[in-house]
C-alpha atoms as a PDB file:
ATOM      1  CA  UNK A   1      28.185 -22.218  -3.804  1.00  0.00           C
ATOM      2  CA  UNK A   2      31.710 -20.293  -4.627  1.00  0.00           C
ATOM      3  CA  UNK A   3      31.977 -16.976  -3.027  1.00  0.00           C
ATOM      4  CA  UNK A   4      33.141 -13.857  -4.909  1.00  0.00           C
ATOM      5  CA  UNK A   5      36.854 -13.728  -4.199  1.00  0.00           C
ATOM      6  CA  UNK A   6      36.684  -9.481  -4.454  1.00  0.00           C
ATOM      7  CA  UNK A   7      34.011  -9.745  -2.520  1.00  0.00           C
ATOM      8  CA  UNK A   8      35.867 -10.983   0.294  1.00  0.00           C
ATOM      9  CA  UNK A   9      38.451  -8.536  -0.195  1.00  0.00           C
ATOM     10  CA  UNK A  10      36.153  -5.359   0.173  1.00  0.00           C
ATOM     11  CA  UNK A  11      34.251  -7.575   3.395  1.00  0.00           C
ATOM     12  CA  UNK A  12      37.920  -8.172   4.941  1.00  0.00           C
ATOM     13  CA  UNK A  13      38.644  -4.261   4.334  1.00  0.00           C
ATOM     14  CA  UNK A  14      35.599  -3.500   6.208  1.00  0.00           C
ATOM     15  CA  UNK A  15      36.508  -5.825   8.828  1.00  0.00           C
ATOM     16  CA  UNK A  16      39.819  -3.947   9.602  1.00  0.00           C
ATOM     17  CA  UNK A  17      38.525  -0.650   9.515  1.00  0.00           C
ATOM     18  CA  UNK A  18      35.761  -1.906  12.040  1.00  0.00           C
ATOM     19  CA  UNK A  19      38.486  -3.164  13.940  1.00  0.00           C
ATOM     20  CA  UNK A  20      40.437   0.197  13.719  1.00  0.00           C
ATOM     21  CA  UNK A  21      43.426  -2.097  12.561  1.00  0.00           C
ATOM     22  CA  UNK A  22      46.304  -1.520  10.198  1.00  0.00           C
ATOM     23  CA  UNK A  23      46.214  -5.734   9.006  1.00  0.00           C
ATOM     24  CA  UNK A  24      43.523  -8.069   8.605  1.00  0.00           C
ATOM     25  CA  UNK A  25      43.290 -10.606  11.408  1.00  0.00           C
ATOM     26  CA  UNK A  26      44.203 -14.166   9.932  1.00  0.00           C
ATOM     27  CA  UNK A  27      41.413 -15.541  11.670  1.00  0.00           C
ATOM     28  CA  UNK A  28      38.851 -13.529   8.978  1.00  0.00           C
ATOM     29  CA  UNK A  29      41.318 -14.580   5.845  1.00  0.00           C
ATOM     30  CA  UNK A  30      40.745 -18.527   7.053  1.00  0.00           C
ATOM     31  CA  UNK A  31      37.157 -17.806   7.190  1.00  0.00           C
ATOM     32  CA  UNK A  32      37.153 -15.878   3.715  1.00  0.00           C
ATOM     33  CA  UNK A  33      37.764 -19.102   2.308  1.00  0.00           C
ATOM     34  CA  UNK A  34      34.745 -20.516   3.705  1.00  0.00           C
ATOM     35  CA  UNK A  35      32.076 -20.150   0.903  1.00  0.00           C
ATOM     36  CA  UNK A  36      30.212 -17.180   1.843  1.00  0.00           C
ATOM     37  CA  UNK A  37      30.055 -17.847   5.786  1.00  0.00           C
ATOM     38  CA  UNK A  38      31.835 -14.340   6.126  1.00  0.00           C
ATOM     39  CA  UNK A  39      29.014 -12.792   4.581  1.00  0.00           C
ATOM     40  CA  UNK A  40      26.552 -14.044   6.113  1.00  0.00           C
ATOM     41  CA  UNK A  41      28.179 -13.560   9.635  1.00  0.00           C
ATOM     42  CA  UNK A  42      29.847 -10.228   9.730  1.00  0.00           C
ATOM     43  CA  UNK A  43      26.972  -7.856   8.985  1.00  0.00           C
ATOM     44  CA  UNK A  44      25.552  -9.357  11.442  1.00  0.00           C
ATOM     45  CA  UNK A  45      27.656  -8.807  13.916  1.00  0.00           C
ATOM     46  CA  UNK A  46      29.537  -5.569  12.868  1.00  0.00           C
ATOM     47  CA  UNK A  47      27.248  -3.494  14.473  1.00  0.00           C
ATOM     48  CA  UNK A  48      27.634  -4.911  17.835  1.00  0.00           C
ATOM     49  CA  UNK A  49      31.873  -4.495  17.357  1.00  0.00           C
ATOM     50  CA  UNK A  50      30.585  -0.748  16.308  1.00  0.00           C
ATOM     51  CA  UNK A  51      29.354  -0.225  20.187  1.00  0.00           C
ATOM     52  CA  UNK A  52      31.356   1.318  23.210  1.00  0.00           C
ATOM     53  CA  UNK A  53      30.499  -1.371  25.255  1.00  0.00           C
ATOM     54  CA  UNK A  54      32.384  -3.982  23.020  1.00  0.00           C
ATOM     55  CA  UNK A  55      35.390  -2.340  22.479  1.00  0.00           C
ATOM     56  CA  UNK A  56      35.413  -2.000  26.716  1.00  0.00           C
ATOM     57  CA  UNK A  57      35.130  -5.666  27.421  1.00  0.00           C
ATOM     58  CA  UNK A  58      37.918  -6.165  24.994  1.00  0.00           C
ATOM     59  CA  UNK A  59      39.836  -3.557  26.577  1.00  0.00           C
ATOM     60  CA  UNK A  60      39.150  -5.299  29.786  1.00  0.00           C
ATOM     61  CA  UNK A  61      40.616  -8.971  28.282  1.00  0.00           C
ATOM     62  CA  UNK A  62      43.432  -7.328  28.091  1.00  0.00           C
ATOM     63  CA  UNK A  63      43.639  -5.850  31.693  1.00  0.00           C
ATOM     64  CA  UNK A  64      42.934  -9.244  32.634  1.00  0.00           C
ATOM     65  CA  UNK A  65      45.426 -11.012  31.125  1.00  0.00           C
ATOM     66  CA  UNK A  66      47.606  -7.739  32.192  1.00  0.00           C
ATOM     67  CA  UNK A  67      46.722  -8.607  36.061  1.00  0.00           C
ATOM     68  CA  UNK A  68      48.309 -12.315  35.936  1.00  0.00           C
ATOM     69  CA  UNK A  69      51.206 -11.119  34.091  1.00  0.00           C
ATOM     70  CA  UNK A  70      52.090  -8.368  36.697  1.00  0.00           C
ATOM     71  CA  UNK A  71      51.596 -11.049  39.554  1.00  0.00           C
ATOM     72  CA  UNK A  72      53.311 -14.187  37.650  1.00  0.00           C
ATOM     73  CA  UNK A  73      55.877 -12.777  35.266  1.00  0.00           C
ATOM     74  CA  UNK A  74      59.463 -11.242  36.407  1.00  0.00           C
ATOM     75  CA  UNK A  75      60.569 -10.491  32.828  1.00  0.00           C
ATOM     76  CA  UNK A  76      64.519 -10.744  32.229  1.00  0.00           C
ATOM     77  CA  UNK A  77      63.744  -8.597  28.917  1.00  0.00           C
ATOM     78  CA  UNK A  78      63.946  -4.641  28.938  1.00  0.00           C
ATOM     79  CA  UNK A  79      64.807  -1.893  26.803  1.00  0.00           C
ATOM     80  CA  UNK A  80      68.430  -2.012  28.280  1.00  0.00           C
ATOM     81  CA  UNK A  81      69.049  -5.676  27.522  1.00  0.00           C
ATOM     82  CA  UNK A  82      67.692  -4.949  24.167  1.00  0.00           C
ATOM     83  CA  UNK A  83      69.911  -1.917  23.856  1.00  0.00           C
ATOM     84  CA  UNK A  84      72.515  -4.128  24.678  1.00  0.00           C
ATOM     85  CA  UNK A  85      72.280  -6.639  21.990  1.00  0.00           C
ATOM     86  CA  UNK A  86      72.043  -3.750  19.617  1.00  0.00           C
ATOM     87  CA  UNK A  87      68.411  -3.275  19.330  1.00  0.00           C
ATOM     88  CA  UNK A  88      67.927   0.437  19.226  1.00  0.00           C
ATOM     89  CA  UNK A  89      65.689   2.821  21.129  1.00  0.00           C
ATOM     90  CA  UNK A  90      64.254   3.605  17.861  1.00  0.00           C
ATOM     91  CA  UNK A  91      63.666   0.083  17.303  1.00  0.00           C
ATOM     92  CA  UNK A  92      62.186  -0.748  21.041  1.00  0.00           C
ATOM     93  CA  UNK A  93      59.869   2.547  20.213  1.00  0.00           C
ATOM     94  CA  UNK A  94      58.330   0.861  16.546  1.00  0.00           C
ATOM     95  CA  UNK A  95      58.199  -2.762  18.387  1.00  0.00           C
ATOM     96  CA  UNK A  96      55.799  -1.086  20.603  1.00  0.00           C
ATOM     97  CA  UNK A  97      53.866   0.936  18.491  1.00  0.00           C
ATOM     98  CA  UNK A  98      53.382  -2.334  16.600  1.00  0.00           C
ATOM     99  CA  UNK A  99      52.281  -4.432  20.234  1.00  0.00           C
ATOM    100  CA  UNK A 100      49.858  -1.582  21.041  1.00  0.00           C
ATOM    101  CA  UNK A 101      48.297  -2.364  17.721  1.00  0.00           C
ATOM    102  CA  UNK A 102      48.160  -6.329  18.419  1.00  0.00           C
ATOM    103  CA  UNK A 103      47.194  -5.194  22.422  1.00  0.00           C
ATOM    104  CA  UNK A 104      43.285  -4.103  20.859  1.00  0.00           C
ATOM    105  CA  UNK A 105      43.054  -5.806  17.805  1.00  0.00           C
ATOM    106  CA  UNK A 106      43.855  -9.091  19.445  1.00  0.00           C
ATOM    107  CA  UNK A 107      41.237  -8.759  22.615  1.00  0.00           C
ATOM    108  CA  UNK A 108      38.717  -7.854  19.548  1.00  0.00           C
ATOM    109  CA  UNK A 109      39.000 -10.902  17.441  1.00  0.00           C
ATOM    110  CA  UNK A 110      39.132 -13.201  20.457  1.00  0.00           C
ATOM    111  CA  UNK A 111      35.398 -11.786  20.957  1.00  0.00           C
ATOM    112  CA  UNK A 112      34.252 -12.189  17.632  1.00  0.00           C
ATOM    113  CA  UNK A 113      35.374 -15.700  17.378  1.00  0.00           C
ATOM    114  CA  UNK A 114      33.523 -16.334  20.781  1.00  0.00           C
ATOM    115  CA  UNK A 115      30.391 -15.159  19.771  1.00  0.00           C
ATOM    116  CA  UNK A 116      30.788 -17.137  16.369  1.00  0.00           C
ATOM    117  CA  UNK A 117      31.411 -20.146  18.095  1.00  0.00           C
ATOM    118  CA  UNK A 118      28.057 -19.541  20.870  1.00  0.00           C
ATOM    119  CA  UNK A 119      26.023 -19.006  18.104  1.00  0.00           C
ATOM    120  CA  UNK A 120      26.852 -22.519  16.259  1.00  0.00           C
ATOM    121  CA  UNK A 121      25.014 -24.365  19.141  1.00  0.00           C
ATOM    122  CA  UNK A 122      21.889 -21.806  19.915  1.00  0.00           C
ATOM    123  CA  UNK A 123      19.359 -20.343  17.963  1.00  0.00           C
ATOM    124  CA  UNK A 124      20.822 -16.723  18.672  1.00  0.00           C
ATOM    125  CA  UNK A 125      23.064 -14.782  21.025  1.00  0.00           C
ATOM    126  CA  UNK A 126      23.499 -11.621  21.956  1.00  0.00           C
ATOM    127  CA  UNK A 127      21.219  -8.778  21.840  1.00  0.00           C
ATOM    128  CA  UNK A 128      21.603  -8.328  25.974  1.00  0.00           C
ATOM    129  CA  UNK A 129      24.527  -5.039  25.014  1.00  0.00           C
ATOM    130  CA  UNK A 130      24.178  -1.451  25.085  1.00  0.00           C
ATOM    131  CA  UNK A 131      23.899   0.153  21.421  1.00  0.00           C
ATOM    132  CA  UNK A 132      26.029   3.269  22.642  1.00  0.00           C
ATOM    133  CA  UNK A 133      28.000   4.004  19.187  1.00  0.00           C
ATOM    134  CA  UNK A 134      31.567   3.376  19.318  1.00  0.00           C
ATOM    135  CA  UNK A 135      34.105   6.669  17.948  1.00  0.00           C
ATOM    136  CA  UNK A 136      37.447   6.049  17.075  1.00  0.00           C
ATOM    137  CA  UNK A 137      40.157   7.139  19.708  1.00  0.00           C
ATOM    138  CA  UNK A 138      43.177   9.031  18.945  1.00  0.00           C
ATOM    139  CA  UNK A 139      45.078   5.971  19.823  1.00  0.00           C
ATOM    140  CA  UNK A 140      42.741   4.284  17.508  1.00  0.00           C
ATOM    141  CA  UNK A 141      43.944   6.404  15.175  1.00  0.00           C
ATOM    142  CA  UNK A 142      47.460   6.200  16.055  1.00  0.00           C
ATOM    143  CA  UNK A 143      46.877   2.181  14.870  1.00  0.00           C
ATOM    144  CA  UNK A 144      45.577   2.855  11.606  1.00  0.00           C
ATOM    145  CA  UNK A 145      48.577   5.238  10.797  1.00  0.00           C
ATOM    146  CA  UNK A 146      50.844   2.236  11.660  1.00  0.00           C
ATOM    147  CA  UNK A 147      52.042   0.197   9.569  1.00  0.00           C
ATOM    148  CA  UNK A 148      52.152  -3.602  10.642  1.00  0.00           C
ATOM    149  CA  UNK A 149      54.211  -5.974   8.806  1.00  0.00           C
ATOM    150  CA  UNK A 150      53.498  -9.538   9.089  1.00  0.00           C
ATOM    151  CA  UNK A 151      56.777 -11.373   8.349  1.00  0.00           C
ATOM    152  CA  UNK A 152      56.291 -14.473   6.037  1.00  0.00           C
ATOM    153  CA  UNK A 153      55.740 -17.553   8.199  1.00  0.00           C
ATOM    154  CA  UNK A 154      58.965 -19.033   7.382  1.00  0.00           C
ATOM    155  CA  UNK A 155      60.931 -15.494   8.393  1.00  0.00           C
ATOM    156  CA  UNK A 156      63.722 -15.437  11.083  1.00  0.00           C
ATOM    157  CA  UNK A 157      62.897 -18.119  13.984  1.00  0.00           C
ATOM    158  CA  UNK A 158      58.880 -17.986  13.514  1.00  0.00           C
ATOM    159  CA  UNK A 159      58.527 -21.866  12.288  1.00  0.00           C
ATOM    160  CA  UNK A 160      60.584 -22.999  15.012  1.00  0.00           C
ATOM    161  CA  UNK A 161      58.156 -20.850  17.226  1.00  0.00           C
ATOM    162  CA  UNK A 162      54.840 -22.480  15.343  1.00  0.00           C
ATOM    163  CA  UNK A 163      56.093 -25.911  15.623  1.00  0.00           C
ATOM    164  CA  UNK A 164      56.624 -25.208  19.900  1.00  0.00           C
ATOM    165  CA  UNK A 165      53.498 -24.058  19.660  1.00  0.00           C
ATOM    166  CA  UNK A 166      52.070 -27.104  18.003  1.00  0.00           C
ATOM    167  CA  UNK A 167      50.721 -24.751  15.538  1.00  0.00           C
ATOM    168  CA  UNK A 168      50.805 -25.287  11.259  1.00  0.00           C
ATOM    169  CA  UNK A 169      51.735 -21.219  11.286  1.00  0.00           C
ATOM    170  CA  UNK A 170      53.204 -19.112  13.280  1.00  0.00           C
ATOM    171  CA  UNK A 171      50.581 -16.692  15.467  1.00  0.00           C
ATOM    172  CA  UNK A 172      50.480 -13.097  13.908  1.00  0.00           C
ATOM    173  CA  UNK A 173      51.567 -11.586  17.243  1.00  0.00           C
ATOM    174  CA  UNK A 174      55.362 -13.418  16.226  1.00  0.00           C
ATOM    175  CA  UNK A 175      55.088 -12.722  12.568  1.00  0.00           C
ATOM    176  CA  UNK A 176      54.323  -8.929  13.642  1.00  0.00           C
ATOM    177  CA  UNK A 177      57.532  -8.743  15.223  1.00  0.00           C
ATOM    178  CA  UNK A 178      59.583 -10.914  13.453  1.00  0.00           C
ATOM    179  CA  UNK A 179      61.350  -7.311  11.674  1.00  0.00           C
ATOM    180  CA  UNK A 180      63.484  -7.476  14.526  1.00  0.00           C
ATOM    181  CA  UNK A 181      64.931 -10.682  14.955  1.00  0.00           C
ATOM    182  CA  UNK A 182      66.832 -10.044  18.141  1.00  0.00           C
ATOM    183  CA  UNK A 183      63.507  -8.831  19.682  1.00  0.00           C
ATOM    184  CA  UNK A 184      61.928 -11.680  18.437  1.00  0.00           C
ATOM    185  CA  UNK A 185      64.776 -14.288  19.715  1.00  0.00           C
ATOM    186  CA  UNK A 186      64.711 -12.500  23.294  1.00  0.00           C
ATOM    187  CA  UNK A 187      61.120 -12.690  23.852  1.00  0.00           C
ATOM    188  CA  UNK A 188      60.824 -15.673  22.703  1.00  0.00           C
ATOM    189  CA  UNK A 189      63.556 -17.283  25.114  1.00  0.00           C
ATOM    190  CA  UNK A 190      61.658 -16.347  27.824  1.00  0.00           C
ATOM    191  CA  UNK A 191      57.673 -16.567  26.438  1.00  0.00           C
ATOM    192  CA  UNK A 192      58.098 -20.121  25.143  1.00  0.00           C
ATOM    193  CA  UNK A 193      58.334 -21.197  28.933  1.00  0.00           C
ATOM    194  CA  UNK A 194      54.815 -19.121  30.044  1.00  0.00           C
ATOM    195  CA  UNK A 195      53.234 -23.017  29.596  1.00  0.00           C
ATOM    196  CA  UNK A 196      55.056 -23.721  32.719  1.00  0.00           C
ATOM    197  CA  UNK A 197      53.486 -21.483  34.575  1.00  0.00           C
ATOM    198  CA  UNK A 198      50.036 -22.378  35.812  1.00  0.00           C
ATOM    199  CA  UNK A 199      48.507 -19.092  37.110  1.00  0.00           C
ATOM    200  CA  UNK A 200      49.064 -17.625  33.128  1.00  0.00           C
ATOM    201  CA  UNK A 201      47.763 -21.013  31.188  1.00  0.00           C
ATOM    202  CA  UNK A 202      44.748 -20.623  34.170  1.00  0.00           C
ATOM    203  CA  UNK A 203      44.505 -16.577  33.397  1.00  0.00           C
ATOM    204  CA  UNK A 204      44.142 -17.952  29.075  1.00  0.00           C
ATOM    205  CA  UNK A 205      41.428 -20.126  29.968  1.00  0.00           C
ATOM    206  CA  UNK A 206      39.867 -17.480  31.761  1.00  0.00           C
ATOM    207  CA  UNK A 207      40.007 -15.120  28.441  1.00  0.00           C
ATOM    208  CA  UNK A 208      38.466 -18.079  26.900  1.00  0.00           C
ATOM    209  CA  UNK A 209      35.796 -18.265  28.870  1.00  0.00           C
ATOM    210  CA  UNK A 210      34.881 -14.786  29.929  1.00  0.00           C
ATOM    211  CA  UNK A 211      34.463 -14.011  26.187  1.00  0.00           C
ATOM    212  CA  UNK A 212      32.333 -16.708  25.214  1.00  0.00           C
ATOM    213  CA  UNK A 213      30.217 -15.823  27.969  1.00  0.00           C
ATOM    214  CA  UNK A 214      30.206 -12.061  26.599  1.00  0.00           C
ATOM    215  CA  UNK A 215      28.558 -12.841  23.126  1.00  0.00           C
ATOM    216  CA  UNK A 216      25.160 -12.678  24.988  1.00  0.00           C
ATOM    217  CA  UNK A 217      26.146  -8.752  25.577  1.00  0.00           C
ATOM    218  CA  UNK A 218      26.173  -8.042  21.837  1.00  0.00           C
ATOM    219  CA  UNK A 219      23.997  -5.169  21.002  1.00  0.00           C
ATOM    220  CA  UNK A 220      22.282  -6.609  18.225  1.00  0.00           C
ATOM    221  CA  UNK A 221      21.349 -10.859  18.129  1.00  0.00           C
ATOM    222  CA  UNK A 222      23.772 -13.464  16.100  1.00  0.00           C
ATOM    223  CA  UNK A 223      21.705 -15.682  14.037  1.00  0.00           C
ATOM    224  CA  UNK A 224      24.827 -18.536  12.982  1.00  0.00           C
ATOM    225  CA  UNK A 225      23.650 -21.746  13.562  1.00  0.00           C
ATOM    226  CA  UNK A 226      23.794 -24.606  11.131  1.00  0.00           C
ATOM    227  CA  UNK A 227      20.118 -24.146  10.408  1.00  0.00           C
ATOM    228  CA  UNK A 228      20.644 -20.362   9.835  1.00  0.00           C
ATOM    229  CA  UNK A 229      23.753 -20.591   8.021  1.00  0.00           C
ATOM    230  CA  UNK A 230      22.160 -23.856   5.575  1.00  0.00           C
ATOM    231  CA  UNK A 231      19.156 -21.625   5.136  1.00  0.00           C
ATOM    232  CA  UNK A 232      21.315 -18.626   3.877  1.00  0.00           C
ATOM    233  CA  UNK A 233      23.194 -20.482   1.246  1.00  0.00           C
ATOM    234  CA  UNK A 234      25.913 -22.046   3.272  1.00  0.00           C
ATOM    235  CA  UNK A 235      27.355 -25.633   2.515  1.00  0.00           C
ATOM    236  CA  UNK A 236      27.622 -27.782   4.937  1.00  0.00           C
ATOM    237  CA  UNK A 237      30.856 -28.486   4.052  1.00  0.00           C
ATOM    238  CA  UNK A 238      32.431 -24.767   4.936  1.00  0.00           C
ATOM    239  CA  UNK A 239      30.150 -24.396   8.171  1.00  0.00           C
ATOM    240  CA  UNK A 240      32.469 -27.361   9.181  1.00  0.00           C
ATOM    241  CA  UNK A 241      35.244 -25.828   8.025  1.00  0.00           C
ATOM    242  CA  UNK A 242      33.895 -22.586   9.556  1.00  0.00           C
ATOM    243  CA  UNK A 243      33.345 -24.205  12.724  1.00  0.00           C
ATOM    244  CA  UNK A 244      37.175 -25.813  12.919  1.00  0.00           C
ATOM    245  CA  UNK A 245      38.319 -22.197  11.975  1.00  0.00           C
ATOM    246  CA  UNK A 246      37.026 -20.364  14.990  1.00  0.00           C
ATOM    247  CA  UNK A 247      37.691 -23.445  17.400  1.00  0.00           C
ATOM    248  CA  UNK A 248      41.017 -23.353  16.221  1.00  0.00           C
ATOM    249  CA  UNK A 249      41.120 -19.832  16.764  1.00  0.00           C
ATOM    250  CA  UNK A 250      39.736 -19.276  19.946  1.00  0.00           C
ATOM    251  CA  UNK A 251      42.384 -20.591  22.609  1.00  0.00           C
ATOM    252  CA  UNK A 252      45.243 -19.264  20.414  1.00  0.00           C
ATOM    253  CA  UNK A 253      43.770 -15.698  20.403  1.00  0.00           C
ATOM    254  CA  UNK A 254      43.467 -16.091  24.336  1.00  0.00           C
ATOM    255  CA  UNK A 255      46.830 -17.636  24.952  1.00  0.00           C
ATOM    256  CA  UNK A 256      48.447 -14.195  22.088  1.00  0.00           C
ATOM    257  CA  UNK A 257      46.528 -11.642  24.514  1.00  0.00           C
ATOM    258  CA  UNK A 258      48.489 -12.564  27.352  1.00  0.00           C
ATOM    259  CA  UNK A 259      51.718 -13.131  25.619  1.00  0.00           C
ATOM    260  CA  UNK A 260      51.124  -9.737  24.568  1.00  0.00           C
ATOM    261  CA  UNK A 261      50.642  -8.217  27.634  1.00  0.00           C
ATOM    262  CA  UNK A 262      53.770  -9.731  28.809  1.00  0.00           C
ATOM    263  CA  UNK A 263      56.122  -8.220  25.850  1.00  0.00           C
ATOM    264  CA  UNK A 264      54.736  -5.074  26.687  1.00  0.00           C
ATOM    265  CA  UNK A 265      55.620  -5.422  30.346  1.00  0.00           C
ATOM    266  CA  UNK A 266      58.910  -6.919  29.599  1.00  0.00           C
ATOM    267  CA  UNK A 267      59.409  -2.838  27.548  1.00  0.00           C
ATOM    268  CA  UNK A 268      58.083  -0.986  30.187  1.00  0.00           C
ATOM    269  CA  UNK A 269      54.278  -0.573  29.672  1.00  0.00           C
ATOM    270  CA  UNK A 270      52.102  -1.674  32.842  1.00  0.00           C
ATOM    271  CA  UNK A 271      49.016   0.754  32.784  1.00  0.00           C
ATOM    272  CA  UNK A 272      45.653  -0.518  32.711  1.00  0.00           C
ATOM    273  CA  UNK A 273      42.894   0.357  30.301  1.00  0.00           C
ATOM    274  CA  UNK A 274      39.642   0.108  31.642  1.00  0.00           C
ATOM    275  CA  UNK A 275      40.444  -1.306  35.623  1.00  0.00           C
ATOM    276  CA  UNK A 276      42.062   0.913  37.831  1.00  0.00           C
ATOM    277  CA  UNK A 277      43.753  -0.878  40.538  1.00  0.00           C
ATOM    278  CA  UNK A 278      43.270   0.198  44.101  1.00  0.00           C
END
C-alpha cells in the first residue's frame, strides 16, 4: 500500500504543532516514508503528547540529563570565549533561543519513539497517565515564533561530526546550529569527547530507559504491534522499516538531550524545569 505523500505533509504539520516546535523532528520524516505507519500511529498517540503530564516527564529528561552534566562537565566554552573568536552576543543570544527549542522538542520525541518501540512487542501500552489537557506556555510560544534552520547535512563540519558519531547524518541538534560555524567548531571540540566520560554515557542510558518505561503513563493506550499495524493496512515490509527507524532513533535522541543540556551550560543556562534541587 503507497501512502499519500500530502498526506504526510499535513500529518507531519500536525506533529510539530503538537510538539509546539518550529521544525519537524527527522525522526517523523524517516517514518513518513514508511507506508502509512504514521497514520496509523500518531492519532493514536497525539492525545497522550496533548496531556500535562507528558510534557512534565519530558521536561524532567531533561533535568536529568541536566543533573549529570552539572556534576560531570567543567565546560571550557562560554559566552566570553565565544566573544573572543568573534561570535557575537547577538549571535550567543539566537544560538540559545535555537537550544531552548531543541531542549523540549528533543525530550518529546525521545518519548514518542519509546512508546513506539514498547508497543511493537505488547498488545498495548499506556493508558496508566493523567488526561489533564496540556496549554501551550509562553515559552512554548516563544518556540514556535523561532525560526530553526537545519543546515544541510553536508554544511560546515557536520559530516565530519556524523561520521564520529558513527551516524549516516548528522543529528539535528548539530545541523540546528551549524549557522554559526565557530559555535559549532567550539562545542564540538569539547562534546565529541562526552563518550569518555562514563557517568554521561551512564546518565544516556538512563534517558533510554526511564522513557521506555514511561509509555505505560500515556493517557490514552498504544495499539502498534505487528498484529495491529498488519491488521490496519501496514506491510510488513515498512513495520520493519518502522521498527529500525525508532531503534535507530531512540539512543541518539537520549545521547542529543544531554549534549544539549551541556551547550546550554557551557552559555550560561543551569536552571531546572520541573526538579528543584535542595
Amino acid at each position: 500500500m503507497t501512502s499519500d505523500p500530502q498526506h504526510h505533509e499535513v500529518a507531519l504539520h500536525e506533529i510539530a504543532r503538537v510538539l509546539c516546535a518550529p521544525f519537524v523532528p527527522r525522526v517523523f520524516e524517516q517514518l513518513a516514508a514508511c507506508d502509512v505507519y504514521l497514520d496509523v500511529v500518531w492519532p493514536q498517540i497525539a492525545p497522550s503528547v496533548e496531556t500535562t503530564g507528558f510534557r512534565d516527564s519530558a521536561l524532567y529528561l531533561a533535568d536529568m540529563a541536566l543533573d549529570a552534566v552539572l556534576e560531570t562537565y567543567e565546560p571550557v566554552l562560554s559566552p566570553q570565549s565565544l566573544e573572543s573568536r568573534g561570535v557575537s552576543a547577538e549571535d550567543v543570544r539566537d544560538i540559545l533561543a535555537t537550544l531552548d527549542v531543541l531542549h523540549w522538542v528533543q525530550p518529546q520525541t525521545l518519548l514518542i519513539c519509546a512508546a513506539l518501540a514498547e508497543a511493537f512487542e505488547a498488545e498495548r501500552v499506556g493508558g496508566d497517565g493523567r488526561p489533564d489537557p496540556r496549554e501551550t506556555t509562553d515559552r512554548e510560544r516563544v518556540h514556535l515564533a523561532t525560526t530553526v534552520h537545519l543546515a544541510a547535512p553536508n554544511a560546515a563540519s557536520l559530516p565530519s561530526i556524523a561520521a564520529s558519531l558513527q551516524l549516516d547524518e548528522p543529528p539535528e541538534l548539530y545541523r540546528a546550529v551549524a549557522g554559526w560555524p565557530v559555535y559549532l567548531e567550539a562545542a564540538w571540540d569539547e562534546l565529541q569527547h562526552f563518550p569518555a566520560y562514563p557517568p554521561l554515557r551512564r546518565r544516556a542510558r538512563a534517558l533510554y530507559y526511564y522513557a521506555r518505561s514511561s509509555a505505560r503513563f500515556l493517557a490514552q493506550p498504544l495499539e502498534a504491534n505487528a498484529e495491529s499495524l498488519t491488521a490496519r493496512g501496514v506491510s510488513a515490509e515498512a513495520i520493519a522499516l518502522a521498527r529500525a527507524t525508532v531503534d535507530d532513533a531512540l539512543p541518539l535522541l537520549a545521547t542529543m538531550v544531554v549534549h544539549c543540556a551541556a551547550m546550554r551550560v557551557a552559555l550560561g543556562v543551569t536552571d531546572h524545569e520541573v526538579v528543584r534541587p535542595a
